[in-house]
Protein backbone atom coordinates (compact mmCIF):
# COMPACT_ATOMS: atom_id res chain seq x y z
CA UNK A 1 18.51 -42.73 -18.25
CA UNK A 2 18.62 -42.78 -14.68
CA UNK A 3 22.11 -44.52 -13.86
CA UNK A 4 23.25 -41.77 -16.81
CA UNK A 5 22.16 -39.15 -14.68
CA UNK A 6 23.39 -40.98 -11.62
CA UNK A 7 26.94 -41.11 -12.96
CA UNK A 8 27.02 -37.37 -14.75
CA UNK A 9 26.38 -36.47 -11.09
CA UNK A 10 29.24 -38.37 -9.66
CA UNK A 11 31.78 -37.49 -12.39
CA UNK A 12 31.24 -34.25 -12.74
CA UNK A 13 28.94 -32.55 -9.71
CA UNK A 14 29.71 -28.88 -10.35
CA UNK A 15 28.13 -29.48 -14.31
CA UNK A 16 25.72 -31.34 -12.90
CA UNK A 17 24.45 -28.84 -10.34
CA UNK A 18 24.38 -25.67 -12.10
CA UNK A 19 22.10 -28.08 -15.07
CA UNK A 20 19.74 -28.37 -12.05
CA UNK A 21 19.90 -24.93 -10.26
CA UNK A 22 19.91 -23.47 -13.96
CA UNK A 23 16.97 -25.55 -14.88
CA UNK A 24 14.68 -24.78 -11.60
CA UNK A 25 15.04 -20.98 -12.95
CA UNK A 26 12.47 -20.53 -15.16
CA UNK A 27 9.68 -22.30 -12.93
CA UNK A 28 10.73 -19.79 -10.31
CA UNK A 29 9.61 -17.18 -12.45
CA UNK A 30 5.35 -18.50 -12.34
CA UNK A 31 5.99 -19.64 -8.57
CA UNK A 32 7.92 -16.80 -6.41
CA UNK A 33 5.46 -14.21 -7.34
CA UNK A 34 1.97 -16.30 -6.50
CA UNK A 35 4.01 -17.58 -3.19
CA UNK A 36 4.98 -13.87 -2.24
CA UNK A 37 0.99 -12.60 -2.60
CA UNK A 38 -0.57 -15.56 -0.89
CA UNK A 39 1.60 -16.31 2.19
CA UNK A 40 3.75 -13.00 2.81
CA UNK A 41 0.61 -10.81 2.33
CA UNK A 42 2.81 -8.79 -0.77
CA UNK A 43 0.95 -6.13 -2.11
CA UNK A 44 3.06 -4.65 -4.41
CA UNK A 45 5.60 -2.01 -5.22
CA UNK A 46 3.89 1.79 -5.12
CA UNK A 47 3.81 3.36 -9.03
CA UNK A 48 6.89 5.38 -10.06
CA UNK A 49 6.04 9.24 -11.01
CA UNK A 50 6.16 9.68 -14.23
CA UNK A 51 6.40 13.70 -14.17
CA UNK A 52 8.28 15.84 -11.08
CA UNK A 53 5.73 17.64 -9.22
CA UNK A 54 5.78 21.40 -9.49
CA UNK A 55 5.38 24.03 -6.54
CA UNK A 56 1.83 25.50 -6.47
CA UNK A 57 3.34 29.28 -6.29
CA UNK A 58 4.24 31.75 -8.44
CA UNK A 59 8.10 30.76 -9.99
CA UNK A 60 10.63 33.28 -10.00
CA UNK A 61 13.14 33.97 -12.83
CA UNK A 62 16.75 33.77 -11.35
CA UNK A 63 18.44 37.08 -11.26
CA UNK A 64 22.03 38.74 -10.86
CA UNK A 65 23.39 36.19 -13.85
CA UNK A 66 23.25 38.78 -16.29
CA UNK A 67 26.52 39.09 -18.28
């Protein structure tokens, strides 16, 4: 298994890479995140609004648009 490996990798490296970059992916996805909190102090991103904020004043109908 190993000299298989060994010789996919010499024969054909750029096949060979992208298997390994392609395959370190989806362990990336359980490690960034616990790596980010622990050591970079990440706290997370701040909750998107879900509604826009309205004015607290009384809202004036447009005028002069009559046809």
């Amino acid at each position: 298994m190993v000299g298989a490996v060994r010789r996919f990798a010499i024969e054909r490296p750029v096949i060979f890479w992208s298997f390994v970059i392609g395959s370190i992916g989806p362990a990336m996805v359980w490690t960034v995140p616990s790596i980010r909190r622990n050591y970079f102090g990440f706290k997370g991103y701040p909750e998107l609004p879900i509604t826009y904020p309205l004015p607290n004043r009384a809202r004036n109908p447009p005028s002069g648009y009559e046809d």
